[in-house]
N, C-alpha and C. Protein backbone atom coordinates (compact mmCIF):
# COMPACT_ATOMS: atom_id res chain seq x y z
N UNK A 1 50.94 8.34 38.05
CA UNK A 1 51.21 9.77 38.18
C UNK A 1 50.08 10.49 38.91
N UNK A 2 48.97 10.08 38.90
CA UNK A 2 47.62 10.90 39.31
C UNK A 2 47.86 10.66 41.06
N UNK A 3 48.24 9.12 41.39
CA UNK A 3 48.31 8.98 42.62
C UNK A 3 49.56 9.80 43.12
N UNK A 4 50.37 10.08 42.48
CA UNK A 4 51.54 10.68 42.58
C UNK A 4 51.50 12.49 43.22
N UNK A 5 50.62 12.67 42.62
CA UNK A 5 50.02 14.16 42.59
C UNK A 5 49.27 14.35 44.09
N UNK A 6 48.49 13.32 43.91
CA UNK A 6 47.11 13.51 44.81
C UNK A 6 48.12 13.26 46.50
N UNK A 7 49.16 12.73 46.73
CA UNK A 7 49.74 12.44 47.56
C UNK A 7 50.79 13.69 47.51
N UNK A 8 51.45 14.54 46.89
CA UNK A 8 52.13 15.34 47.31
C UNK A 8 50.86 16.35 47.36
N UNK A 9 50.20 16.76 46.54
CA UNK A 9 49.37 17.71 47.02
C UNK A 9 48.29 17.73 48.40
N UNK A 10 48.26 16.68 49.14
CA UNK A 10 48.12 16.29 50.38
C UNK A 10 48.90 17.01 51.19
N UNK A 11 50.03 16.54 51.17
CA UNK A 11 51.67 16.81 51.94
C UNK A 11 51.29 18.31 51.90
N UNK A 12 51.52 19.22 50.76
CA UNK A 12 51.48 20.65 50.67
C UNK A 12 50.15 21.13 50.97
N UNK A 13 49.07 20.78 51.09
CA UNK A 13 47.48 21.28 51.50
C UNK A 13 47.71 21.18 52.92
N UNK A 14 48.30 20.19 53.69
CA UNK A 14 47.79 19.89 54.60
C UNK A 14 49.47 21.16 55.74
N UNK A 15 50.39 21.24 54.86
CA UNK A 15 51.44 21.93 55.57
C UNK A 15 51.45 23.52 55.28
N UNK A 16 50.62 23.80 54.32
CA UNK A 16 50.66 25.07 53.80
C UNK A 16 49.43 25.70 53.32
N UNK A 17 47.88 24.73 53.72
CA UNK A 17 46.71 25.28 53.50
C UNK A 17 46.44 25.40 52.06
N UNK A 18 44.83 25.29 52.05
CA UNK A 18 44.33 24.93 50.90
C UNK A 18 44.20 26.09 49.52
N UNK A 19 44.15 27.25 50.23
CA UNK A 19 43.93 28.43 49.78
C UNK A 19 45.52 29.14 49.10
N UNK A 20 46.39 28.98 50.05
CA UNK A 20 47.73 29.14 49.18
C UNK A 20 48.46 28.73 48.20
N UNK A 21 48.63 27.12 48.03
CA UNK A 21 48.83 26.47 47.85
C UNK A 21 48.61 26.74 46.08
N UNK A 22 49.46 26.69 45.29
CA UNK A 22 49.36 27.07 44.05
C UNK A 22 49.39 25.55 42.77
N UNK A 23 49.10 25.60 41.42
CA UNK A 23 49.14 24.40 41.06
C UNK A 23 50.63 24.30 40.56
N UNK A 24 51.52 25.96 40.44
CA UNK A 24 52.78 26.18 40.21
C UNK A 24 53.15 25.29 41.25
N UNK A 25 53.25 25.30 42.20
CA UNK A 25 53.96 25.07 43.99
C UNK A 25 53.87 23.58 43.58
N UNK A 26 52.91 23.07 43.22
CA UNK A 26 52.47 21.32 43.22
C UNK A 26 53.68 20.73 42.14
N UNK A 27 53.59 21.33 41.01
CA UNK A 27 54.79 21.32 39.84
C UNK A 27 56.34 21.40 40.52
N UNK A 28 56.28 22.47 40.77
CA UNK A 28 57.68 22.73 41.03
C UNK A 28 58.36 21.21 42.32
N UNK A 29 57.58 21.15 43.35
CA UNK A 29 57.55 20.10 44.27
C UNK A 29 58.03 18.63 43.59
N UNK A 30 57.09 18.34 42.76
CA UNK A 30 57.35 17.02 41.90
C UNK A 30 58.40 17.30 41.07
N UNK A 31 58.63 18.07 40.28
CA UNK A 31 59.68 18.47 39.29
C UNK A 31 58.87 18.28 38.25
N UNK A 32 57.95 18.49 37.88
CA UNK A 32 57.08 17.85 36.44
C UNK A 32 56.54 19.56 36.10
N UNK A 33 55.96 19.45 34.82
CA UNK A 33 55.12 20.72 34.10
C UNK A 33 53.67 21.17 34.56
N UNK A 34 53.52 22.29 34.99
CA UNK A 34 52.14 22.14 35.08
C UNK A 34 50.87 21.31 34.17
N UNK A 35 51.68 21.57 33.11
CA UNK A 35 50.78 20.99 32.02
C UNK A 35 50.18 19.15 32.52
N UNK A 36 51.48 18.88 32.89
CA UNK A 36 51.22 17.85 33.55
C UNK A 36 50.13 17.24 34.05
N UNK A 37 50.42 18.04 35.30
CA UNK A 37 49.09 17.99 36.30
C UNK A 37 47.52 18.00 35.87
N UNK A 38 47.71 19.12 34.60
CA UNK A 38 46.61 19.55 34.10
C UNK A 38 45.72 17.97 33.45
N UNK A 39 46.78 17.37 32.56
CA UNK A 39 46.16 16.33 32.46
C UNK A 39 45.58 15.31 32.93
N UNK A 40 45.75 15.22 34.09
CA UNK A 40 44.93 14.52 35.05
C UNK A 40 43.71 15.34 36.08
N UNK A 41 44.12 16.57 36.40
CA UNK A 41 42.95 17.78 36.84
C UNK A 41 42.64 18.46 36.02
N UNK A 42 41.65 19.16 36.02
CA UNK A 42 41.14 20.29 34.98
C UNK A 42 41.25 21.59 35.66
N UNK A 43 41.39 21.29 36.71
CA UNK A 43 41.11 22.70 37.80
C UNK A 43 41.74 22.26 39.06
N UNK A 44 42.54 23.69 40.12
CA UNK A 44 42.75 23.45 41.38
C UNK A 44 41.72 23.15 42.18
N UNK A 45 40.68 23.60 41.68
CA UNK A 45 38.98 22.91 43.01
C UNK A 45 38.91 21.51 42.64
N UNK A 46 39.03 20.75 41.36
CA UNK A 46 38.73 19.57 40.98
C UNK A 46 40.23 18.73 41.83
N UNK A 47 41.48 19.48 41.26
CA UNK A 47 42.85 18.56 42.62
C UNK A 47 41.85 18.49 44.17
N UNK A 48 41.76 19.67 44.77
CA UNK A 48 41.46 19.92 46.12
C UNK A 48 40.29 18.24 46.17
N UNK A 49 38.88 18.28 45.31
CA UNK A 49 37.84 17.78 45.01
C UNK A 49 38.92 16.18 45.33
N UNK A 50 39.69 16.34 44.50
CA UNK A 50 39.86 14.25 44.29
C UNK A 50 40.91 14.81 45.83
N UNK A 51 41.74 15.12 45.87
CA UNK A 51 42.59 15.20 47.05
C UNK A 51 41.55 14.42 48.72
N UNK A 52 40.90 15.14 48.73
CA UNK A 52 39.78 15.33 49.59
C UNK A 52 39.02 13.48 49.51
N UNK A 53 39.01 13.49 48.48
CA UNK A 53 38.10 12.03 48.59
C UNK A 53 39.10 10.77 48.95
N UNK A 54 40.51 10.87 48.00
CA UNK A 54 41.72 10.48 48.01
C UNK A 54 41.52 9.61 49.51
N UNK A 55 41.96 10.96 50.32
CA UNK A 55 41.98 10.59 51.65
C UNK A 55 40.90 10.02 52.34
N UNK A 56 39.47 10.35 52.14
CA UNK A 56 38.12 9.69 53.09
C UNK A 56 38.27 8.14 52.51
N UNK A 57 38.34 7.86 51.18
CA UNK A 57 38.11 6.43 50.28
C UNK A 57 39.60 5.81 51.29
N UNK A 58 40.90 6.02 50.90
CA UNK A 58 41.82 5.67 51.62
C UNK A 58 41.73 4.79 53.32
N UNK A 59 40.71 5.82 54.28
CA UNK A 59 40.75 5.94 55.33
C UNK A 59 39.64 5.39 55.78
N UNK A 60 38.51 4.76 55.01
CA UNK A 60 37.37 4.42 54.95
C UNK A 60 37.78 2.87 54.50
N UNK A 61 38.94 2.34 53.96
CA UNK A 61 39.10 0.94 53.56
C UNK A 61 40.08 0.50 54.56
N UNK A 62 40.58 1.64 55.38
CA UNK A 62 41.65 0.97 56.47
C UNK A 62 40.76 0.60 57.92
N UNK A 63 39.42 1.61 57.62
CA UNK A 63 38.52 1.64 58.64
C UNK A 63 37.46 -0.06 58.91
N UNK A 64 37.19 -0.42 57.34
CA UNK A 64 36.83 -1.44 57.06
C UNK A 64 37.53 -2.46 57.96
N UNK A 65 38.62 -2.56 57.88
CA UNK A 65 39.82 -3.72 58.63
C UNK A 65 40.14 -3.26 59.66
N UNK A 66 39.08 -2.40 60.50
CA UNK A 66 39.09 -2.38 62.26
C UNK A 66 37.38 -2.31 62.42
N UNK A 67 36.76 -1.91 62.46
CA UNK A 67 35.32 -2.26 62.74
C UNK A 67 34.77 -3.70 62.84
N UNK A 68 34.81 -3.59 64.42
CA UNK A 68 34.10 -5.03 64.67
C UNK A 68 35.77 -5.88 65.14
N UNK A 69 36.56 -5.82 64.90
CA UNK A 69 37.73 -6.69 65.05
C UNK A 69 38.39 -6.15 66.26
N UNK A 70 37.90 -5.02 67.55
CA UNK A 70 38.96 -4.47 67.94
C UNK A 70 38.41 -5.18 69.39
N UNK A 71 39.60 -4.96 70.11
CA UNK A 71 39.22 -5.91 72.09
C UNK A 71 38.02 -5.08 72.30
N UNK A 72 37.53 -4.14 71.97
CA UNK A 72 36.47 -3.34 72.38
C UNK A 72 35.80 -2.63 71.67
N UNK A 73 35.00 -1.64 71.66
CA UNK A 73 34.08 -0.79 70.91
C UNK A 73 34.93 0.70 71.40
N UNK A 74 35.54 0.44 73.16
CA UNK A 74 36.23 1.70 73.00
C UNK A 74 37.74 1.56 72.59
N UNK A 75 37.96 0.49 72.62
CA UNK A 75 39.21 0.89 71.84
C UNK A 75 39.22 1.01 70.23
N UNK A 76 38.16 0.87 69.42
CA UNK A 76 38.11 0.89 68.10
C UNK A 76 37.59 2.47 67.78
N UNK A 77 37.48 2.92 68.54
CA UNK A 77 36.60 4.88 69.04
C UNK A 77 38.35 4.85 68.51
N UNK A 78 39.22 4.70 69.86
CA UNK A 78 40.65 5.01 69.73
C UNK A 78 41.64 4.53 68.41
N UNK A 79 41.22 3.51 67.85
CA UNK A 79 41.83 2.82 66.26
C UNK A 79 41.74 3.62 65.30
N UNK A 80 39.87 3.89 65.11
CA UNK A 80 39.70 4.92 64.33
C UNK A 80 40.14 6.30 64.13
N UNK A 81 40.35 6.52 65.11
CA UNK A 81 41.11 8.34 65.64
C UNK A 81 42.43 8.01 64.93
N UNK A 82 43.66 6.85 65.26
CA UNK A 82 44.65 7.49 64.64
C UNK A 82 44.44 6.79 62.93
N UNK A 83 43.71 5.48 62.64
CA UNK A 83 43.52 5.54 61.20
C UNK A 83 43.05 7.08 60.52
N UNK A 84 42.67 7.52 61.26
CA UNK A 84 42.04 9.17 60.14
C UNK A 84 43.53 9.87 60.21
N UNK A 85 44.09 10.22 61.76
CA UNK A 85 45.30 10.66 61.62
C UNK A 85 46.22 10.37 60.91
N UNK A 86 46.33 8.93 60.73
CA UNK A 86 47.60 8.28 60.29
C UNK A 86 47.55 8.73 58.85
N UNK A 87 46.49 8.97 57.85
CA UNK A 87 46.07 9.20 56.72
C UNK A 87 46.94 10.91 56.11
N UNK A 88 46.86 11.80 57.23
CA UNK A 88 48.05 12.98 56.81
C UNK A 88 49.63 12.71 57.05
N UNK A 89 49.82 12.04 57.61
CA UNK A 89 51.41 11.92 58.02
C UNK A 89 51.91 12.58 59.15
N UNK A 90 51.08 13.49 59.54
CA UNK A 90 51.83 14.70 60.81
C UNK A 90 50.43 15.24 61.00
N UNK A 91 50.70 16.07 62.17
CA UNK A 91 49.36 16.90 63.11
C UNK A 91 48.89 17.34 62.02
N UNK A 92 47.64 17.59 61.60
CA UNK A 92 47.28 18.88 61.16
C UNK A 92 46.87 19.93 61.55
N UNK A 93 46.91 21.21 60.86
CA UNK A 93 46.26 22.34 61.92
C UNK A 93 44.85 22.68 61.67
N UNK A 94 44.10 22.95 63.36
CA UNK A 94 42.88 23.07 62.62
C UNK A 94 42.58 24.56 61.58
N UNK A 95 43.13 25.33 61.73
CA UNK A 95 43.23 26.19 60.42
C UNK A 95 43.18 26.17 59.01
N UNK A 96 44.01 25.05 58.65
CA UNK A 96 44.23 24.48 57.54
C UNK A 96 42.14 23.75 57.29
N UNK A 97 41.59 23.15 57.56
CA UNK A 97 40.31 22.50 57.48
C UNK A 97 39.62 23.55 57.57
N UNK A 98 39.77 24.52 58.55
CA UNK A 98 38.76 25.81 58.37
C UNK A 98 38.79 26.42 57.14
N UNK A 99 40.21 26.69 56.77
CA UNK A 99 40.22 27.35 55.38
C UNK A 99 39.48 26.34 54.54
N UNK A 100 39.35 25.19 54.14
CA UNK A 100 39.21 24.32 53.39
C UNK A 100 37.49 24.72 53.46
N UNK A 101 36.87 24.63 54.94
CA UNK A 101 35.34 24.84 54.74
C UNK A 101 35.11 26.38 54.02
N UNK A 102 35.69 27.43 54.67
CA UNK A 102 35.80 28.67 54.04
C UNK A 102 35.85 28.73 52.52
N UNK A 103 36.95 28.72 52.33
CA UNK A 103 36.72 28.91 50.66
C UNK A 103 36.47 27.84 49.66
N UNK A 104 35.75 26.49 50.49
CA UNK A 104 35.72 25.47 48.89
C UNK A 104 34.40 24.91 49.76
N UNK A 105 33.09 25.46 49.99
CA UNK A 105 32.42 25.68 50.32
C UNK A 105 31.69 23.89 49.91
N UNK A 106 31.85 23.61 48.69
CA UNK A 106 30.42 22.83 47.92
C UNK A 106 31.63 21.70 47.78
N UNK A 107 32.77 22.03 48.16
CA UNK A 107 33.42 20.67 48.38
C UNK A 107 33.59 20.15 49.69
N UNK A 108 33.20 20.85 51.00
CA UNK A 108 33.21 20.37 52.11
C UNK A 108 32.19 20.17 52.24
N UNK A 109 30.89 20.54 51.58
CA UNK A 109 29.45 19.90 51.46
C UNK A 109 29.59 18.21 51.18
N UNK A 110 30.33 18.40 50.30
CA UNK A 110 30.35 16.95 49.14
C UNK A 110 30.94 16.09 50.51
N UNK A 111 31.73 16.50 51.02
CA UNK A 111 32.79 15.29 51.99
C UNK A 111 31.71 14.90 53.28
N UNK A 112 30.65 16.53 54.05
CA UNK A 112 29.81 16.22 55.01
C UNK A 112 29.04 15.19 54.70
N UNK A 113 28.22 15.08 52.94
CA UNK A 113 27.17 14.16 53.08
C UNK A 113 27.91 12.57 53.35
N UNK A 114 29.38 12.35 52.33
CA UNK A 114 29.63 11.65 52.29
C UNK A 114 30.09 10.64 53.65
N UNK A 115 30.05 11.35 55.00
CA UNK A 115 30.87 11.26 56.14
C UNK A 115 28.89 10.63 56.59
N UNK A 116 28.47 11.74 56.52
CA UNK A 116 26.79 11.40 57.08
C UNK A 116 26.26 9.94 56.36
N UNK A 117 26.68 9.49 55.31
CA UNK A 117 26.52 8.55 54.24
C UNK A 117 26.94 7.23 55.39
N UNK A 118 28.02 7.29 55.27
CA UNK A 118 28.59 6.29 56.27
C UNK A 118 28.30 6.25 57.90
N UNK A 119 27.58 7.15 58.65
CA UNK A 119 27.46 7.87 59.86
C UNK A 119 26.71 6.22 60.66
N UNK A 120 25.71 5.27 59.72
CA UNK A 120 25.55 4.11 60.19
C UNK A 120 26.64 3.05 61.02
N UNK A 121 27.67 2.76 59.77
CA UNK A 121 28.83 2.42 59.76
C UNK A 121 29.64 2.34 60.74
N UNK A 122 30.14 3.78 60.96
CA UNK A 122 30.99 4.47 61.29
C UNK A 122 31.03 4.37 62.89
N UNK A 123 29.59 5.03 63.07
CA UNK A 123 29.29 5.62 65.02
C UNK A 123 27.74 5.00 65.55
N UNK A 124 26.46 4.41 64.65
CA UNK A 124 25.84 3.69 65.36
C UNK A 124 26.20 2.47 65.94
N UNK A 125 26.79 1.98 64.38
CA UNK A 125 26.64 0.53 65.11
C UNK A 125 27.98 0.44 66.23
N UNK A 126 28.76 1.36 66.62
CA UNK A 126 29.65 1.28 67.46
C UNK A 126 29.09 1.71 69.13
N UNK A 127 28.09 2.17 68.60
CA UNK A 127 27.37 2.83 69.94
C UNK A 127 26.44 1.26 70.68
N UNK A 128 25.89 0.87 69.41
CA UNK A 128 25.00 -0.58 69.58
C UNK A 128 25.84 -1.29 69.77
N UNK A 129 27.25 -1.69 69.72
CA UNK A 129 27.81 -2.81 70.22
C UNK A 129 28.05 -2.38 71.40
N UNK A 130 28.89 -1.12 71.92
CA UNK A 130 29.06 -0.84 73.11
C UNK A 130 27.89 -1.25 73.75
N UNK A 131 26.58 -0.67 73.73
CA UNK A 131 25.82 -0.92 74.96
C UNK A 131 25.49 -2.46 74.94
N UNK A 132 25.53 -3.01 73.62
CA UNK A 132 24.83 -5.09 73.82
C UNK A 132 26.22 -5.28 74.77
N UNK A 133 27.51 -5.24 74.59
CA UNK A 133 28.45 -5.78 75.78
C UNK A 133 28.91 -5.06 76.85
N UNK A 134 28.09 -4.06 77.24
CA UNK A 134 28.32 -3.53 78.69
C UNK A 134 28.72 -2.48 79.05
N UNK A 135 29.42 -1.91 77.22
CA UNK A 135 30.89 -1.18 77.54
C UNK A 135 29.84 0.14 78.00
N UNK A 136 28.78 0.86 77.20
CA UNK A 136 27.74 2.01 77.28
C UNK A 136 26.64 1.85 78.03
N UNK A 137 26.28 2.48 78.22
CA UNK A 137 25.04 2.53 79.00
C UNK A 137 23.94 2.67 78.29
N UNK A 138 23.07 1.13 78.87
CA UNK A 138 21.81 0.69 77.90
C UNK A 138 20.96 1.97 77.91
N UNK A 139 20.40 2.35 79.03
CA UNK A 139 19.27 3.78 78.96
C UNK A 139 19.84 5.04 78.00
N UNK A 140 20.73 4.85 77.31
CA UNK A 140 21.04 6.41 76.45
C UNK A 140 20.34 6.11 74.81
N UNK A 141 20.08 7.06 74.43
CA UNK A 141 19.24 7.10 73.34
C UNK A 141 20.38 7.02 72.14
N UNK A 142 20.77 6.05 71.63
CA UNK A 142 21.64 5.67 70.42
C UNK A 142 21.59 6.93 69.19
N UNK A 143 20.63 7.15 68.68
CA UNK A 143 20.25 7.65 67.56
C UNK A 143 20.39 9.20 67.21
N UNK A 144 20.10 9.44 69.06
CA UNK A 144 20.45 10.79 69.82
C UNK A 144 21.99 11.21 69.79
N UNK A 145 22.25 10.01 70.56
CA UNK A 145 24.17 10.58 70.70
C UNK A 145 24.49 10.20 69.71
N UNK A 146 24.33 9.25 68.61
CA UNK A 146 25.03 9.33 67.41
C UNK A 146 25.47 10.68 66.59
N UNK A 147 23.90 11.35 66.27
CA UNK A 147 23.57 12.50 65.71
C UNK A 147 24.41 13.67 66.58
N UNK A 148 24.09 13.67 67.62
CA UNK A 148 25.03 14.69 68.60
C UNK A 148 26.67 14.69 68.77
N UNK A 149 26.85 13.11 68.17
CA UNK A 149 28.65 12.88 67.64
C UNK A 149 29.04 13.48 66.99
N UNK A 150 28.40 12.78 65.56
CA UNK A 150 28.31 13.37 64.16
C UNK A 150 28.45 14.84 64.18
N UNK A 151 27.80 15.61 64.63
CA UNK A 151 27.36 17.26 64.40
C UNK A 151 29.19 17.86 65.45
N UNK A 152 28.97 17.55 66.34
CA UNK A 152 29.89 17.82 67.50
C UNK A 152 31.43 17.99 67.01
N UNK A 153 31.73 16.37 66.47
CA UNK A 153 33.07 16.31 66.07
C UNK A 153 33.32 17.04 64.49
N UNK A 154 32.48 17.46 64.19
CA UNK A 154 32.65 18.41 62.90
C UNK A 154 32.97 19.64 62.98
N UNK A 155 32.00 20.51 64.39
CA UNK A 155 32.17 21.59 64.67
C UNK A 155 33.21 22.42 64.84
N UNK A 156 34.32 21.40 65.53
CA UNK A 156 35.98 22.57 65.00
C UNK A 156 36.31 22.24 64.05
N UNK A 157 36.20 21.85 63.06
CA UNK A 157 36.41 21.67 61.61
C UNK A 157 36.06 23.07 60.69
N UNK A 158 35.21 23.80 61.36
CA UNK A 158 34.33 25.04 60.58
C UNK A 158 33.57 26.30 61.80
N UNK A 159 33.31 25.51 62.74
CA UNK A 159 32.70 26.82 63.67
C UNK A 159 34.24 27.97 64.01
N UNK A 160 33.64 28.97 63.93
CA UNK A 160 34.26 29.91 64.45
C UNK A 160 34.48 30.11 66.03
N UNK A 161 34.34 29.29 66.39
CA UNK A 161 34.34 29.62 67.65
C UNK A 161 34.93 28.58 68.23
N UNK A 162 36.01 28.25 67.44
CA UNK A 162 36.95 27.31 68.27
C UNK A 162 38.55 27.58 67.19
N UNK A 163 37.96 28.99 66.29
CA UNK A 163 39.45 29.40 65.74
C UNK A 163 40.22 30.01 66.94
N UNK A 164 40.00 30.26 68.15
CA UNK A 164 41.15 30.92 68.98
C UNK A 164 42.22 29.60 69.43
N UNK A 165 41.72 28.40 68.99
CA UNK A 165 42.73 27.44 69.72
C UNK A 165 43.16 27.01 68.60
N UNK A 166 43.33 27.76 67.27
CA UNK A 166 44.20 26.79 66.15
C UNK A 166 45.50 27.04 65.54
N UNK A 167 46.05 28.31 66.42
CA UNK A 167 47.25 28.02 66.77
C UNK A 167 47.88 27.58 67.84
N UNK A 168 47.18 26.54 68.45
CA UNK A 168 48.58 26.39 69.74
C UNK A 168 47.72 24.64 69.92
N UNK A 169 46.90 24.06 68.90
CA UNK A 169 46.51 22.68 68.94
C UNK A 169 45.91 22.20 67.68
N UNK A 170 46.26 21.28 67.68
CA UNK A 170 46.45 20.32 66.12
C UNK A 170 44.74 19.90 65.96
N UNK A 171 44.39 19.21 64.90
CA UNK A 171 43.00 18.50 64.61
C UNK A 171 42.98 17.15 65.60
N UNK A 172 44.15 16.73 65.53
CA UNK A 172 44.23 15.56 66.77
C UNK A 172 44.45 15.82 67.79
N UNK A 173 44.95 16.53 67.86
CA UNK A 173 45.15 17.14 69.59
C UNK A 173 43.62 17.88 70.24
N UNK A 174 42.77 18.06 69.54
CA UNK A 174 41.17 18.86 69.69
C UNK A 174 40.78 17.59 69.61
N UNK A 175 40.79 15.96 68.47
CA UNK A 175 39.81 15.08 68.51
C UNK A 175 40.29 14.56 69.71
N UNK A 176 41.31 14.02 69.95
CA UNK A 176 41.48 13.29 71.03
C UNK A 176 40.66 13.69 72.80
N UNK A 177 40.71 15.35 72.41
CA UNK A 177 39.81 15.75 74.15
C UNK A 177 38.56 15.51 73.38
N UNK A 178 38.00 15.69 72.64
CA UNK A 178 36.28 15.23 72.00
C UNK A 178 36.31 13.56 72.20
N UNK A 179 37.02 12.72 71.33
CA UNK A 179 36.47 11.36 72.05
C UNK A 179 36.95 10.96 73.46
N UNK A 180 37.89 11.85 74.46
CA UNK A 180 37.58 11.77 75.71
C UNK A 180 36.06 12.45 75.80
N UNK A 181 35.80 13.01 76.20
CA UNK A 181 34.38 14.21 76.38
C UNK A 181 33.29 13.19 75.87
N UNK A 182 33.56 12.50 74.63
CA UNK A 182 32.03 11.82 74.28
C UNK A 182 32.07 10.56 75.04
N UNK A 183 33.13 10.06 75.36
CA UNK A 183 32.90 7.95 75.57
C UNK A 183 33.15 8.35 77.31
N UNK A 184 33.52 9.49 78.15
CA UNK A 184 33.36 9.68 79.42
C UNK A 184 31.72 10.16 79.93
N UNK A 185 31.40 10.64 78.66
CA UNK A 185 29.58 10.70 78.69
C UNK A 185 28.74 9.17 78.70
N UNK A 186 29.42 8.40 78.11
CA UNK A 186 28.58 7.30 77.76
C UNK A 186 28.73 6.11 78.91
N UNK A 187 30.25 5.87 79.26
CA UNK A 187 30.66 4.61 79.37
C UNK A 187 30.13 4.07 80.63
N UNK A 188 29.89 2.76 81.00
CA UNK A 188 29.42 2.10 81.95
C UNK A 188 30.74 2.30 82.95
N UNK A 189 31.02 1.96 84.28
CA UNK A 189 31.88 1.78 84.85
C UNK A 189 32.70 0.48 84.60
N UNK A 190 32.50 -0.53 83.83
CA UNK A 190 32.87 -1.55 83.18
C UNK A 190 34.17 -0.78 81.72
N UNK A 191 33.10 0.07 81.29
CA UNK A 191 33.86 0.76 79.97
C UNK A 191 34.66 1.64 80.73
N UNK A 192 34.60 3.07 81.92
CA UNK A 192 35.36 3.56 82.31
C UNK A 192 36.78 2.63 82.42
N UNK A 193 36.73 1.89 83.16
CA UNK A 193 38.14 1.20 83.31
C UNK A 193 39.22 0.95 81.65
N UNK A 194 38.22 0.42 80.79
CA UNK A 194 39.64 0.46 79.68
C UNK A 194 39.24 2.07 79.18
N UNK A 195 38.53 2.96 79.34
CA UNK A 195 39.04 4.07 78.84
C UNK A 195 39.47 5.11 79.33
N UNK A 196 40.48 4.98 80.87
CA UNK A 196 41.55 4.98 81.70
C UNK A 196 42.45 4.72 81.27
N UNK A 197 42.65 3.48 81.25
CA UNK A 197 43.61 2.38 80.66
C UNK A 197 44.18 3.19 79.14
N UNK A 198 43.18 3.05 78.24
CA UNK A 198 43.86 3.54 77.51
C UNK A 198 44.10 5.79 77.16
N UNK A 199 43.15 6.06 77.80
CA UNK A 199 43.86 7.44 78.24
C UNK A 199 45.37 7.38 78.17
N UNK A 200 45.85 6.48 78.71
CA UNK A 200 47.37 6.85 79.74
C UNK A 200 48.11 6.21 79.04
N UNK A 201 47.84 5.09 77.87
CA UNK A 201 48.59 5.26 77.38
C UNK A 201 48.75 6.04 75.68
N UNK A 202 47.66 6.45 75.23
CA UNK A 202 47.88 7.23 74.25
C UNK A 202 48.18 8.97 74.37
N UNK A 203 48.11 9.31 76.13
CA UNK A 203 48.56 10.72 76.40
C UNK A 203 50.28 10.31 76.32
């Protein structure tokens, strides 16, 4: 039942924002009692709280079973993009995540460290394989563009200054021009060619 919850209240956070979204609305959806719910949450910040991890833990064990296994370092940039996607079911809007940094402040703290936690994982050692096989370019400072990833691809998640495009483009439709923009910064002319290649076919 808890997984039960944490997966429709996904569905409704992610289609109707975090801030609206009532623990009535979550009830009525399932057909069950609030009381219900209650017994497995104590609070709508504590749902939002496991909701939130739900998905990184989820998306972080599917991530496990592509790192290191993919024809490339840039096509595993591209694996990873729709494993995070694939994790909501449909676009999300970036609105919906802004609200989420906006009003649940010390729970999008909790998810940054946890994202920075893994940031080894995740985008160095993908940067260090690219350049040992050719795909990046050896002279770029790893540690540099990692950190400048990290910070970058967060920024429409919460800066204000990329709410004028969150009605008319999704969180994937914004990551997808960011890991164009970052791996067209990096790539050797060896790496340009598959990340052409695959441009054309994931547009």
């Amino acid at each position: 039942m808890k997984e039960v919850i944490l997966k429709k209240s996904l569905e409704l956070f992610t289609n109707n924002g975090f801030k609206s979204v009532t623990m009535d609305d979550i009830a009525a959806e399932l057909g069950i009692s609030k009381k219900t719910i209650y017994q497995h949450f104590s609070s709508k910040n504590e749902l939002i709280g496991s909701t939130v991890d739900f998905v990184y833990d989820s998306a972080m064990d599917q991530l496990k079973n592509i790192v290191g296994k993919s024809e490339s370092p840039i096509h595993e940039h591209f694996e990873m993009k729709s494993c995070v996607a694939d994790m909501f079911g449909q676009k999300i809007n970036a609105a919906t995540v802004y609200q989420f940094n906006k009003y649940y402040p010390k729970l999008a703290e909790r998810l940054r460290k946890r994202r920075y936690q893994d940031f080894e994982f995740t985008i160095i050692r993908n940067l260090r394989e690219g350049v040992n096989k050719g795909y990046y370019r050896k002279e770029m400072d790893i540690d540099f563009i990692g950190k400048v990833f990290f910070l970058s691809s967060s920024a429409f998640f919460h800066d204000e200054a990329f709410m004028d495009l969150q009605n008319t483009q999704s969180i994937d439709d914004l990551d997808a021009k960011f890991t164009e923009y970052h791996l067209r910064g990096i790539v050797t002319p060896k790496g340009l060619e598959i990340l052409e290649q695959l441009l054309k076919t994931h547009k």
